[in-house]
N, C-alpha and C. Protein backbone atom coordinates (compact mmCIF):
# COMPACT_ATOMS: atom_id res chain seq x y z
N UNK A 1 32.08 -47.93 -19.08
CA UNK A 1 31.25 -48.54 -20.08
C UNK A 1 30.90 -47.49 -21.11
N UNK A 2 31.15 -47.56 -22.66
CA UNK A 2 30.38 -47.10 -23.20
C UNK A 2 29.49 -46.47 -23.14
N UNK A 3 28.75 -44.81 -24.00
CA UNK A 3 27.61 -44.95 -23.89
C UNK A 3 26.86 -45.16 -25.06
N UNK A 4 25.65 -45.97 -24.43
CA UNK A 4 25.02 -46.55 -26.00
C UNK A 4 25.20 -47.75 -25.71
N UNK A 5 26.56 -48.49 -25.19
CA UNK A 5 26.95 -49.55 -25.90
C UNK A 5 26.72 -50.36 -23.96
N UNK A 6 25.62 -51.34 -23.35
CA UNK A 6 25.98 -51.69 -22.16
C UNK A 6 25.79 -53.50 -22.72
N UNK A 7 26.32 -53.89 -21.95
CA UNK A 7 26.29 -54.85 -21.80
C UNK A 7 24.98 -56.04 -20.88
N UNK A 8 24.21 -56.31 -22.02
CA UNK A 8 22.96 -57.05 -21.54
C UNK A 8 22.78 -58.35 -20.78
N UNK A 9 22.84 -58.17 -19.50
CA UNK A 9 23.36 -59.44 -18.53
C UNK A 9 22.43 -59.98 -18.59
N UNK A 10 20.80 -59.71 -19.12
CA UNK A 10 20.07 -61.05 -18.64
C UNK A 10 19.81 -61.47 -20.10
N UNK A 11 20.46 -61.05 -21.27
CA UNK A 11 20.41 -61.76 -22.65
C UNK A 11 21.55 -62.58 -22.82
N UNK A 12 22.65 -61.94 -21.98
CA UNK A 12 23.89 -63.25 -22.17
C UNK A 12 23.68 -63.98 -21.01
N UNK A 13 23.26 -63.72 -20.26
CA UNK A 13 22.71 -65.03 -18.84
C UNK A 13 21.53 -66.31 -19.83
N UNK A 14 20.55 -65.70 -20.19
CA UNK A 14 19.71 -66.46 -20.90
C UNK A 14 20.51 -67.46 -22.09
N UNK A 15 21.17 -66.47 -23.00
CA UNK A 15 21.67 -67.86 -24.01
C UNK A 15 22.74 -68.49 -23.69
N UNK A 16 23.48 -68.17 -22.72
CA UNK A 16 24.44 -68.82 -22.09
C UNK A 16 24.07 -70.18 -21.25
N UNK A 17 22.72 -70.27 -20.76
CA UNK A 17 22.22 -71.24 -19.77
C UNK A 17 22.71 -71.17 -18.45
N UNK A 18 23.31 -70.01 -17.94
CA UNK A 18 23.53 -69.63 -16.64
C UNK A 18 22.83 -69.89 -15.65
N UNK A 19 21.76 -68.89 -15.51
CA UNK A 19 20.58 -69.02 -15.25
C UNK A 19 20.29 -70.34 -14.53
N UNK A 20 20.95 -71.46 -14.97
CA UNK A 20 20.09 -72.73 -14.62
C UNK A 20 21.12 -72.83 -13.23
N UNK A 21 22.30 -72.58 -13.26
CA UNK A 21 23.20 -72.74 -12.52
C UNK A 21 22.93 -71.72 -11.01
N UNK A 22 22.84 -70.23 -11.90
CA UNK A 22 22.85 -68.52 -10.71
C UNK A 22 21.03 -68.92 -10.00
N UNK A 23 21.26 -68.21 -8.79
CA UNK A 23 19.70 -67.82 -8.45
C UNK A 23 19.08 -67.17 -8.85
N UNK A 24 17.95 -66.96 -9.63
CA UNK A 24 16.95 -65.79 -9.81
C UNK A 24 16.92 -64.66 -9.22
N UNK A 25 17.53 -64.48 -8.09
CA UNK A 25 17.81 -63.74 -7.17
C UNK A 25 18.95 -62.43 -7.77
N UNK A 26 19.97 -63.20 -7.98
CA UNK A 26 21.23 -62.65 -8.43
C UNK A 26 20.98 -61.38 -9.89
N UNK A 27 19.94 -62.59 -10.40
CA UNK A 27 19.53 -61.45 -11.66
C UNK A 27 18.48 -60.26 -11.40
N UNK A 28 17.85 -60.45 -10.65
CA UNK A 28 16.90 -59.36 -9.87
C UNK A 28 17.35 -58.39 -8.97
N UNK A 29 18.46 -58.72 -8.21
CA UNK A 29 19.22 -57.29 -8.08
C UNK A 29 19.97 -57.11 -8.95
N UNK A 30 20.76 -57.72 -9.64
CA UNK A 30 21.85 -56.77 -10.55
C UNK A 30 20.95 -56.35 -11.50
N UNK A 31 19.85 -56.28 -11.99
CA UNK A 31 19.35 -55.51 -12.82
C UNK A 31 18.38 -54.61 -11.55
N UNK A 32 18.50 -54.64 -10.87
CA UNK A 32 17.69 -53.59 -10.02
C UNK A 32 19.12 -52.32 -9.85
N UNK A 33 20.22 -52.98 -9.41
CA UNK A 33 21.21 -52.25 -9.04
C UNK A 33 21.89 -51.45 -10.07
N UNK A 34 21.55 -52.16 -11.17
CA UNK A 34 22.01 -51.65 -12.34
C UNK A 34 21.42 -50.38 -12.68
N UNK A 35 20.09 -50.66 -12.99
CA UNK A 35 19.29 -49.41 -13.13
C UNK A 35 19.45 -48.15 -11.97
N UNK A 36 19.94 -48.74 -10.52
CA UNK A 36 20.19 -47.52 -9.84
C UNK A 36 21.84 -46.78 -10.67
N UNK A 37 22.07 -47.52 -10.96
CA UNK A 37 23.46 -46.75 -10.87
C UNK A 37 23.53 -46.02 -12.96
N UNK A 38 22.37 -46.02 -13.51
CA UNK A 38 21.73 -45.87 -14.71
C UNK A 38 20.90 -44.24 -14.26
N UNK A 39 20.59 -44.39 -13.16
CA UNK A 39 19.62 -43.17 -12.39
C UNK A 39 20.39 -42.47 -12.14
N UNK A 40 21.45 -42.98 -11.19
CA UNK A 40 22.53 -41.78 -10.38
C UNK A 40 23.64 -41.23 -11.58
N UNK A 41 23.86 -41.94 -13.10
CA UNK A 41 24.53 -41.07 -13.77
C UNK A 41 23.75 -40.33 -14.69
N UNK A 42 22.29 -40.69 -15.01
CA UNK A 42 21.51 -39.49 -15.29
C UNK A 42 21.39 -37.97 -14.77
N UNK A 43 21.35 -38.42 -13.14
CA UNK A 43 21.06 -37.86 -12.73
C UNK A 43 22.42 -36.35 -12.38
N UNK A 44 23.64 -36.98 -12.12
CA UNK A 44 24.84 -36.46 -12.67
C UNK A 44 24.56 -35.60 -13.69
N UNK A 45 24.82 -36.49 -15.15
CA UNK A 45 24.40 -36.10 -15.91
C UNK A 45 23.66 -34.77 -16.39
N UNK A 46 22.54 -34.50 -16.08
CA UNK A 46 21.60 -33.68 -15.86
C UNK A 46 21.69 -32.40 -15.31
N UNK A 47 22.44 -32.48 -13.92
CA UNK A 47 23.01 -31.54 -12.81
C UNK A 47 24.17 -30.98 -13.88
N UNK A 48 24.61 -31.52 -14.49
CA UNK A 48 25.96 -30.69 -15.03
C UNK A 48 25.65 -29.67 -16.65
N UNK A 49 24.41 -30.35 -17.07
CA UNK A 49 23.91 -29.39 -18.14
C UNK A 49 23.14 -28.20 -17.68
N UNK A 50 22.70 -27.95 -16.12
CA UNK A 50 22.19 -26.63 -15.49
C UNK A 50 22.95 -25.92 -15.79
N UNK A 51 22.88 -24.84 -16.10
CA UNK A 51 23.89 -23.08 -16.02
C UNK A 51 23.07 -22.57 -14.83
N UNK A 52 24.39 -22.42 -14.04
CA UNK A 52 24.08 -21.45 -12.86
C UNK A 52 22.64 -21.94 -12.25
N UNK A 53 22.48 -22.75 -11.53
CA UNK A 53 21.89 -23.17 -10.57
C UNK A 53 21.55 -22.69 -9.40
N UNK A 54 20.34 -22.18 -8.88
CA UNK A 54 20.42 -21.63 -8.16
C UNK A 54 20.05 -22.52 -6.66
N UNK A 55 20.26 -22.15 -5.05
CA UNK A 55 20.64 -23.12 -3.99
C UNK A 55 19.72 -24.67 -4.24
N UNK A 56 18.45 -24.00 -4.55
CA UNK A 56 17.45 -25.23 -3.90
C UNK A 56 17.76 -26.39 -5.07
N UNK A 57 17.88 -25.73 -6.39
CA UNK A 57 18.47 -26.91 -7.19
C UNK A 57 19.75 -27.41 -6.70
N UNK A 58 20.77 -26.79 -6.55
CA UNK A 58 21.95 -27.70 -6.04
C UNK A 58 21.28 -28.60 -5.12
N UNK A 59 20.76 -28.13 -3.31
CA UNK A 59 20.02 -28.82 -2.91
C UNK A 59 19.59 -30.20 -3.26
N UNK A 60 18.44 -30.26 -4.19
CA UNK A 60 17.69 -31.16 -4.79
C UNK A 60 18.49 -32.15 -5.09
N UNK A 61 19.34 -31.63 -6.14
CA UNK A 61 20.42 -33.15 -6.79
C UNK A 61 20.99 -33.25 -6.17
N UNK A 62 22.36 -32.70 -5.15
CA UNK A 62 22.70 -33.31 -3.98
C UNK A 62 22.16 -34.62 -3.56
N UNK A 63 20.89 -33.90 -2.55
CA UNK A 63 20.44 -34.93 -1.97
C UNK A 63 19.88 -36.11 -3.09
N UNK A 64 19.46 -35.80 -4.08
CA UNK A 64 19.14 -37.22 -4.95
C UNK A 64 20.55 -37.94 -5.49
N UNK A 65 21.07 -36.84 -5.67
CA UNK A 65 22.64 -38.26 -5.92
C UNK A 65 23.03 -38.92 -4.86
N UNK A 66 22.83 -38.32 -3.55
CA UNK A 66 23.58 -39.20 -2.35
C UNK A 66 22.36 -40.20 -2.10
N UNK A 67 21.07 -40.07 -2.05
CA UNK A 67 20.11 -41.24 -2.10
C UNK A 67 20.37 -41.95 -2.97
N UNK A 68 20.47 -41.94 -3.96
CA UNK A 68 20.56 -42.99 -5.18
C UNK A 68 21.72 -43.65 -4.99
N UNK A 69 22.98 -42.76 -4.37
CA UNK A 69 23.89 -43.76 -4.01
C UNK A 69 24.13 -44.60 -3.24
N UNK A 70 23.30 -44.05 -1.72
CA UNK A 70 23.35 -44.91 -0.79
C UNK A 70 22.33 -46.27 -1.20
N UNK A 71 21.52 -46.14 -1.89
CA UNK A 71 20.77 -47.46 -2.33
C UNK A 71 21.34 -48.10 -3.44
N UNK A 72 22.50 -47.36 -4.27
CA UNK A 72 23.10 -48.33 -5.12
C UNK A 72 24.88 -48.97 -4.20
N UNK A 73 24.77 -48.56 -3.07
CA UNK A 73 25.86 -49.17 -2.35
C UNK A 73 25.01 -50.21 -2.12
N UNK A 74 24.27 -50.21 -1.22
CA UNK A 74 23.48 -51.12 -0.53
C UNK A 74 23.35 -52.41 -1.61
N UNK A 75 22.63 -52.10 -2.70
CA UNK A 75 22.35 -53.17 -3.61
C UNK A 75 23.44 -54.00 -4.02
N UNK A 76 24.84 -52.98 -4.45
CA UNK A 76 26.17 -53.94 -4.64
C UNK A 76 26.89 -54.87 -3.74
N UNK A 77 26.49 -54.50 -2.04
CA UNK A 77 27.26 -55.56 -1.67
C UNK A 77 26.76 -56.64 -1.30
N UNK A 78 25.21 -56.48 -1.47
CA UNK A 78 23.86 -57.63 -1.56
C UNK A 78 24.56 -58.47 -2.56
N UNK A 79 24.39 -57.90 -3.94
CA UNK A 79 24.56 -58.57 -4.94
C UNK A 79 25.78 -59.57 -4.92
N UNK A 80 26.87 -59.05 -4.78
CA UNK A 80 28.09 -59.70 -4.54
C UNK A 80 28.14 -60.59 -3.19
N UNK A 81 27.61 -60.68 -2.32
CA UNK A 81 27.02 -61.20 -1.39
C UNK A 81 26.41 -62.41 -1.82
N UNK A 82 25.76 -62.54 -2.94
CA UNK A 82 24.70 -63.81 -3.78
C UNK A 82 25.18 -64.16 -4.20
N UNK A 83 26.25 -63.40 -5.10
CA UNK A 83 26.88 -64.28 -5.87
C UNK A 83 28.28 -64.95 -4.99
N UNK A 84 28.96 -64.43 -4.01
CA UNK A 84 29.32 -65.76 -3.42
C UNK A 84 28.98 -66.52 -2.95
N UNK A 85 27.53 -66.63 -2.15
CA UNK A 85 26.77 -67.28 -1.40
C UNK A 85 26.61 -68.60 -3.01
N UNK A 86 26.39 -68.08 -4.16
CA UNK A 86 26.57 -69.47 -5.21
C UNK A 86 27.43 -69.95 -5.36
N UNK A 87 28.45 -69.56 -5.17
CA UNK A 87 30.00 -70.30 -4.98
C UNK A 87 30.37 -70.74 -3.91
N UNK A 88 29.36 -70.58 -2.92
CA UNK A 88 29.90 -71.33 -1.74
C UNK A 88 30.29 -70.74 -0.36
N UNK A 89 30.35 -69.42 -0.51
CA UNK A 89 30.61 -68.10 0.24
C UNK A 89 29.89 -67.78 1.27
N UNK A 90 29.58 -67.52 2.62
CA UNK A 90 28.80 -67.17 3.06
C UNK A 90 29.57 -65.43 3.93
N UNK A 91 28.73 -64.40 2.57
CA UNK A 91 29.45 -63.12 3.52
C UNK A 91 28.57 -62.22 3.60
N UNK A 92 27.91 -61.88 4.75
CA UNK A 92 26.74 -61.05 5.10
C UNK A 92 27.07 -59.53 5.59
N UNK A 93 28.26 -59.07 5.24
CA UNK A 93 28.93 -57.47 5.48
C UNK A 93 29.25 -56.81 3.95
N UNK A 94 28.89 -55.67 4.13
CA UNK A 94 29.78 -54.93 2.82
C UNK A 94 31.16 -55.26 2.82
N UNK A 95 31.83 -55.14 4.10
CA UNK A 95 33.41 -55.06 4.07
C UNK A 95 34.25 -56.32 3.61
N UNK A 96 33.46 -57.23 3.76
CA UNK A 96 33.82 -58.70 3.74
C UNK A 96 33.49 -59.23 2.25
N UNK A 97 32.33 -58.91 1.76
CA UNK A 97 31.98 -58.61 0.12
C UNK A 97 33.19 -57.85 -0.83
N UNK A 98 33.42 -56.83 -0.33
CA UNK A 98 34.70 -56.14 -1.12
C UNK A 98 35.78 -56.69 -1.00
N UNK A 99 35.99 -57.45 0.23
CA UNK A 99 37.52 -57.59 0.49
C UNK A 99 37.17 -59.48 -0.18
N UNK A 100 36.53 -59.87 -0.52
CA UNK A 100 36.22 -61.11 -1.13
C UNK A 100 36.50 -60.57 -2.66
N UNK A 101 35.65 -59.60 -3.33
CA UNK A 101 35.47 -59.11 -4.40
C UNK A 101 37.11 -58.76 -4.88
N UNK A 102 38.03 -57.95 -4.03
CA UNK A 102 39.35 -57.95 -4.16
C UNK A 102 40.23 -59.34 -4.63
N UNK A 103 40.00 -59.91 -4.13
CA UNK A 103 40.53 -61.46 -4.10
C UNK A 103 40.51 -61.72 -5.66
N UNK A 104 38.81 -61.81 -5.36
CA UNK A 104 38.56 -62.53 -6.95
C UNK A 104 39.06 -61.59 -8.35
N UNK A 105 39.56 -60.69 -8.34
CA UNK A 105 39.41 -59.39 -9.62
C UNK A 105 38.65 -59.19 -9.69
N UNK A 106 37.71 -58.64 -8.97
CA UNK A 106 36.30 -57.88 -9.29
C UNK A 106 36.60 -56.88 -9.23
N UNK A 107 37.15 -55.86 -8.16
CA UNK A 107 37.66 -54.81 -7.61
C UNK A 107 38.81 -54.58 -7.52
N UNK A 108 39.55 -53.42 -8.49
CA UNK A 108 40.94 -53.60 -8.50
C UNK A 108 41.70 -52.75 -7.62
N UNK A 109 40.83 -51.78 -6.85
CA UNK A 109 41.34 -50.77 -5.82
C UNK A 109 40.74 -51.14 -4.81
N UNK A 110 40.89 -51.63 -3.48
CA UNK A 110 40.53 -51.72 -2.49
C UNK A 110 40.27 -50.67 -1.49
N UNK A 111 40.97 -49.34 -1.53
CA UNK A 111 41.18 -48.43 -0.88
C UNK A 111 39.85 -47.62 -1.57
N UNK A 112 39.67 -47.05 -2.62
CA UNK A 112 38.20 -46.92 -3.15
C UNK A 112 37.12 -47.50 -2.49
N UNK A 113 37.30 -48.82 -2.17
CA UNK A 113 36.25 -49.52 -1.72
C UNK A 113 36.01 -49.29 -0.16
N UNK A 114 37.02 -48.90 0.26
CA UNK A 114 36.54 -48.73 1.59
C UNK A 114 35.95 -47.39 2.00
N UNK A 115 36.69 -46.44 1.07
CA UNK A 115 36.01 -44.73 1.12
C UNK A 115 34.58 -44.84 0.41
N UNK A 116 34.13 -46.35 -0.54
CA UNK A 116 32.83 -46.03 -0.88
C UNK A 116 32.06 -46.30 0.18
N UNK A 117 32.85 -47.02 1.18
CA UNK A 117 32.04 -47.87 2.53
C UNK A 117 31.74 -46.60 3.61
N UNK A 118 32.80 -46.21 3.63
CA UNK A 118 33.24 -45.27 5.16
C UNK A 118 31.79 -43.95 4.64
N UNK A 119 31.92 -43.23 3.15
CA UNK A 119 31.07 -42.37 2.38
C UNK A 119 29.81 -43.03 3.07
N UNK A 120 29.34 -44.54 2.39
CA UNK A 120 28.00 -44.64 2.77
C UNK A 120 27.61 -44.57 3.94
N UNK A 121 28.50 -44.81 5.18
CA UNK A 121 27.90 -45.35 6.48
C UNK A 121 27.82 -43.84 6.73
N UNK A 122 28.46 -42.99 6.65
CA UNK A 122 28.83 -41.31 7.03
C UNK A 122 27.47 -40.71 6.76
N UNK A 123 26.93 -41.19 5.57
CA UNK A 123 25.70 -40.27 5.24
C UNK A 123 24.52 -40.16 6.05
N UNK A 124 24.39 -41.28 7.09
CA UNK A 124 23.26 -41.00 7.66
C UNK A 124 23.44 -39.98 8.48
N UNK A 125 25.23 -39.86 9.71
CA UNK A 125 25.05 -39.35 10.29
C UNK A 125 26.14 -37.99 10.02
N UNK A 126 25.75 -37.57 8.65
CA UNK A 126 26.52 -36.05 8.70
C UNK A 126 25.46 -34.58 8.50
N UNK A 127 25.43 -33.68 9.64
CA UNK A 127 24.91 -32.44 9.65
C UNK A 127 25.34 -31.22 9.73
N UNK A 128 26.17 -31.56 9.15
CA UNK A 128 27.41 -30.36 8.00
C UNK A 128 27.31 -30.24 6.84
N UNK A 129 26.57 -29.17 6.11
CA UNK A 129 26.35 -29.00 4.78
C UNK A 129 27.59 -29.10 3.51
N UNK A 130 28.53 -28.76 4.24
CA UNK A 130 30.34 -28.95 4.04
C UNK A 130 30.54 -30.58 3.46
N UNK A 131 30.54 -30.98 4.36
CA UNK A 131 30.55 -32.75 4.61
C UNK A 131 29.94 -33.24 3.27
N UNK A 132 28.45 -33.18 3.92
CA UNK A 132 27.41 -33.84 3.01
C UNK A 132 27.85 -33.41 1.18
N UNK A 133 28.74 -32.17 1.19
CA UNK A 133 28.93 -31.69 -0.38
C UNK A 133 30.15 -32.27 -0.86
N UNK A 134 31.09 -32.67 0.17
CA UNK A 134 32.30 -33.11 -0.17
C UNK A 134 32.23 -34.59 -0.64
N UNK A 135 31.42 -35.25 0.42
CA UNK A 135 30.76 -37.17 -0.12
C UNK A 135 30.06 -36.78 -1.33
N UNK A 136 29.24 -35.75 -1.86
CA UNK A 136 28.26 -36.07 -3.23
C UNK A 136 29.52 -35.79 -4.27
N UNK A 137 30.56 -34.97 -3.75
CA UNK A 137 31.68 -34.45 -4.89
C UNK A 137 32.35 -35.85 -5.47
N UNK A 138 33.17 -36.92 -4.04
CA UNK A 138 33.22 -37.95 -4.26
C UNK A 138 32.67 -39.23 -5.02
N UNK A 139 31.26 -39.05 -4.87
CA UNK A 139 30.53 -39.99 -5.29
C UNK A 139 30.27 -39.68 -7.10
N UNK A 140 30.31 -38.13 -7.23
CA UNK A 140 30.61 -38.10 -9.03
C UNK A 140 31.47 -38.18 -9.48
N UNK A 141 33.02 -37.73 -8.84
CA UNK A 141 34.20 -37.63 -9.00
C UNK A 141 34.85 -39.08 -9.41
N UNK A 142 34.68 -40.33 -8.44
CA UNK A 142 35.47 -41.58 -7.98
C UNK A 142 34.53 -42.60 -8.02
N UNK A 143 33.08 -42.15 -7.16
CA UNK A 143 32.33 -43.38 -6.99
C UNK A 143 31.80 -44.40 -8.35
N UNK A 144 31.02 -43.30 -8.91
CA UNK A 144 30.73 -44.42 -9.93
C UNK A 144 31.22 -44.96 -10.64
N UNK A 145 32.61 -44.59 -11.14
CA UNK A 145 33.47 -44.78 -12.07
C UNK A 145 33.63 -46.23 -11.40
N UNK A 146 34.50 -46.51 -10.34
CA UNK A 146 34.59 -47.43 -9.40
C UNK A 146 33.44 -48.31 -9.69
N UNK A 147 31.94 -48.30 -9.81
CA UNK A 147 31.12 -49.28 -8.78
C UNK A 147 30.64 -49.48 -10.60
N UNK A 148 30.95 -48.90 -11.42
CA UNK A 148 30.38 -49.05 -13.17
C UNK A 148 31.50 -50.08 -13.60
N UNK A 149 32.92 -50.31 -12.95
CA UNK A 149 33.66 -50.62 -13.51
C UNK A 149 33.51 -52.04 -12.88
N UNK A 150 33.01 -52.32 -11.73
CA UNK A 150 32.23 -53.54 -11.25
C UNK A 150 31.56 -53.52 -11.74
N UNK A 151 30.92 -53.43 -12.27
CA UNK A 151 29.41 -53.99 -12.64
C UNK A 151 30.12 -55.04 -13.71
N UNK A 152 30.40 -53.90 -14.60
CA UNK A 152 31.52 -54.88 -15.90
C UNK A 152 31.55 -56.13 -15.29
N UNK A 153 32.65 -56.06 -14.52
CA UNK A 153 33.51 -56.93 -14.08
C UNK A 153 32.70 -58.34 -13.26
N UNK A 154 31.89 -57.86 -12.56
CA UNK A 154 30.67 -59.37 -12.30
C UNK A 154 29.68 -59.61 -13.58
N UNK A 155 29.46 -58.52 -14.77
CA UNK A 155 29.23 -59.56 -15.79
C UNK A 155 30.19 -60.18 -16.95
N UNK A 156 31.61 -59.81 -16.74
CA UNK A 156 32.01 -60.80 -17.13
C UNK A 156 32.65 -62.11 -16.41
N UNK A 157 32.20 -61.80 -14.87
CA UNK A 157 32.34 -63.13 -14.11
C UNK A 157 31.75 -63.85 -13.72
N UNK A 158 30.01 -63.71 -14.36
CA UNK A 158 29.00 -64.28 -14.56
C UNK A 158 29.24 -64.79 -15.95
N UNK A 159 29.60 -64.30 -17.23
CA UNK A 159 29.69 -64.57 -18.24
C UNK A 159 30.67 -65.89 -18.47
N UNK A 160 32.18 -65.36 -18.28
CA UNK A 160 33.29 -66.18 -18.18
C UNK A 160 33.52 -67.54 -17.24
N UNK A 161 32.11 -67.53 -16.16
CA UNK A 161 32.32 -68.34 -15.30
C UNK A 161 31.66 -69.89 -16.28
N UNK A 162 30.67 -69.24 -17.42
CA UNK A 162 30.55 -70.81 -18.26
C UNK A 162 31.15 -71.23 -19.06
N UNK A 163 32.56 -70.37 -19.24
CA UNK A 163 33.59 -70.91 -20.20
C UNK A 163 33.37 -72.40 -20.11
N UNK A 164 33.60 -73.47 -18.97
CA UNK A 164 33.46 -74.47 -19.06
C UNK A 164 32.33 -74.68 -20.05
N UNK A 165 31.35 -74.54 -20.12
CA UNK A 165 30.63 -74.89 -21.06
C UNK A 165 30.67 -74.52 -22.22
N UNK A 166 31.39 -73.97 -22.79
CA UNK A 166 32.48 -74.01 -24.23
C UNK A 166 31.15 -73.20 -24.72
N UNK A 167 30.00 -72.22 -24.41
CA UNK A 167 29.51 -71.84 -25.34
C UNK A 167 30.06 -70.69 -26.38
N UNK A 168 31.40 -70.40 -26.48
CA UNK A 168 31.32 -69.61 -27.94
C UNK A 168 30.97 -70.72 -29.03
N UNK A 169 31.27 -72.08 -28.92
CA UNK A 169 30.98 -72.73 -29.76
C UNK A 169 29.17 -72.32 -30.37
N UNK A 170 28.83 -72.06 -29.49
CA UNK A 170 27.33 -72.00 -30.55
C UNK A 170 26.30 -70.82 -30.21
N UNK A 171 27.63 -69.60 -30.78
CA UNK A 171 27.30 -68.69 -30.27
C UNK A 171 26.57 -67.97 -31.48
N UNK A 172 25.91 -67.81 -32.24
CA UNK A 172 24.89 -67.08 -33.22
C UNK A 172 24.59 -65.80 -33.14
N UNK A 173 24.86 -65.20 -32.42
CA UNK A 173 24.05 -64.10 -32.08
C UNK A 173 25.69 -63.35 -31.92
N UNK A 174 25.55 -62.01 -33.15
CA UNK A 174 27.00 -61.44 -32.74
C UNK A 174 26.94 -60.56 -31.97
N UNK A 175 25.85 -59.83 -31.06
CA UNK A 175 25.70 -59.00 -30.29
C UNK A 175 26.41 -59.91 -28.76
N UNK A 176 25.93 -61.18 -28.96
CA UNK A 176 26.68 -61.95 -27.55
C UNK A 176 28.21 -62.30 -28.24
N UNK A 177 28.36 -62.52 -29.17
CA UNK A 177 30.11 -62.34 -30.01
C UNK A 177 30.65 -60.96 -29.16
N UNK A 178 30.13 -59.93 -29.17
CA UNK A 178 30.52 -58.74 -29.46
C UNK A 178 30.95 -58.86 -27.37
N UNK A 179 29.82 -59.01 -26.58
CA UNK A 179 30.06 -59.03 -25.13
C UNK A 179 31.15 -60.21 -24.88
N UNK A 180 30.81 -61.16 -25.09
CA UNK A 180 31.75 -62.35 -24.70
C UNK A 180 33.43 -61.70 -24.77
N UNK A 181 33.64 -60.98 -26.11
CA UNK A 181 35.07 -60.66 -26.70
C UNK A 181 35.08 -59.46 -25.34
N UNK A 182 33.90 -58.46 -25.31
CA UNK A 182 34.34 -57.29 -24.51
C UNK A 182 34.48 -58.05 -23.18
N UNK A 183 33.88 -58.96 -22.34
CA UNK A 183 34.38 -59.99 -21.31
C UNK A 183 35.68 -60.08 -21.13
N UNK A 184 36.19 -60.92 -22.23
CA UNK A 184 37.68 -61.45 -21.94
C UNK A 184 38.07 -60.52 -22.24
N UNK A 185 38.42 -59.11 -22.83
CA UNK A 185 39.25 -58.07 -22.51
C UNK A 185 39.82 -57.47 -20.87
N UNK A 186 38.12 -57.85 -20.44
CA UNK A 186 37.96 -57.05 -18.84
C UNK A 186 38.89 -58.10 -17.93
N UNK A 187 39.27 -59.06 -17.96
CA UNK A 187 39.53 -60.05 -17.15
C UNK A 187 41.31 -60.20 -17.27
């Protein structure tokens, strides 16, 4: 995604009339999840403008990037979880969420998805300072790129899913012109 430029899921949910269709639910984590994964590339971010860092800072962001990630895993396969549960879905596992999410084009690497799985479950129980540095390397390296490029991708399958309802027709607003077009690119 862009930076500067994100894509506002609960302004194209709202004029779209989605909303009437999705659970309230759906929009309350993906903007919860969103913002985690808004935190964990700040927080990236941030770690990489230090010069020469000394342990306890490495330390620090470490452990805050692998928290932030393990709660922005958690939130994505909730989320995707809701949103099949509105289509009809009933899948209460991460593994079963991704490998659903595969199906649909949400997720175009599956093998990613399972090292984001195998990464999260690992973190509780690794006490190897080695380990624990090699999953946070991963998680800046592969992870987010991966779980940002979903995000996209369930809002334009929240977006695209009201094609039936033909709203470019009365679409006014060129900032939702501007997402709708970046939508059907992603798809």
């Amino acid at each position: 995604m862009d930076e500067g430029k994100e894509l506002n899921i609960e302004r194209v949910l709202h004029m779209s009339g989605i909303l009437d269709k999705y659970d309230e639910s759906i929009k309350l984590t993906y903007n919860y999840a969103y913002r985690m994964l808004v935190h964990l590339k700040n927080i990236t971010n941030n770690f990489n403008k230090i010069e020469k860092p000394d342990d306890i800072t490495i330390e620090v962001y470490r452990d805050s990037i692998i928290k932030k990630y393990e709660t922005l895993e958690d939130l994505t396969w909730k989320l995707l979880s809701k949103i099949f549960k509105a289509s009809g879905l009933e899948i209460n596992n991460p593994r079963g969420c991704y490998k659903q999410a595969f199906k649909e084009g949400l997720i175009n690497d599956i093998e990613i998805w399972n090292e984001i799985l195998l990464s999260r479950n690992s973190t509780a129980h690794i006490y190897d300072e080695q380990d624990y540095e090699e999953i946070k390397n991963k998680i800046v390296s592969d992870y987010i790129d991966a779980i940002e490029k979903l995000f996209v991708n369930v809002t334009c399958y929240l977006v695209l899913d009201v094609e039936r309802f033909k709203i470019e027709d009365n679409m006014d607003d060129n900032l939702m012109k501007e997402e709708w077009i970046d939508c059907n690119k992603h798809r």
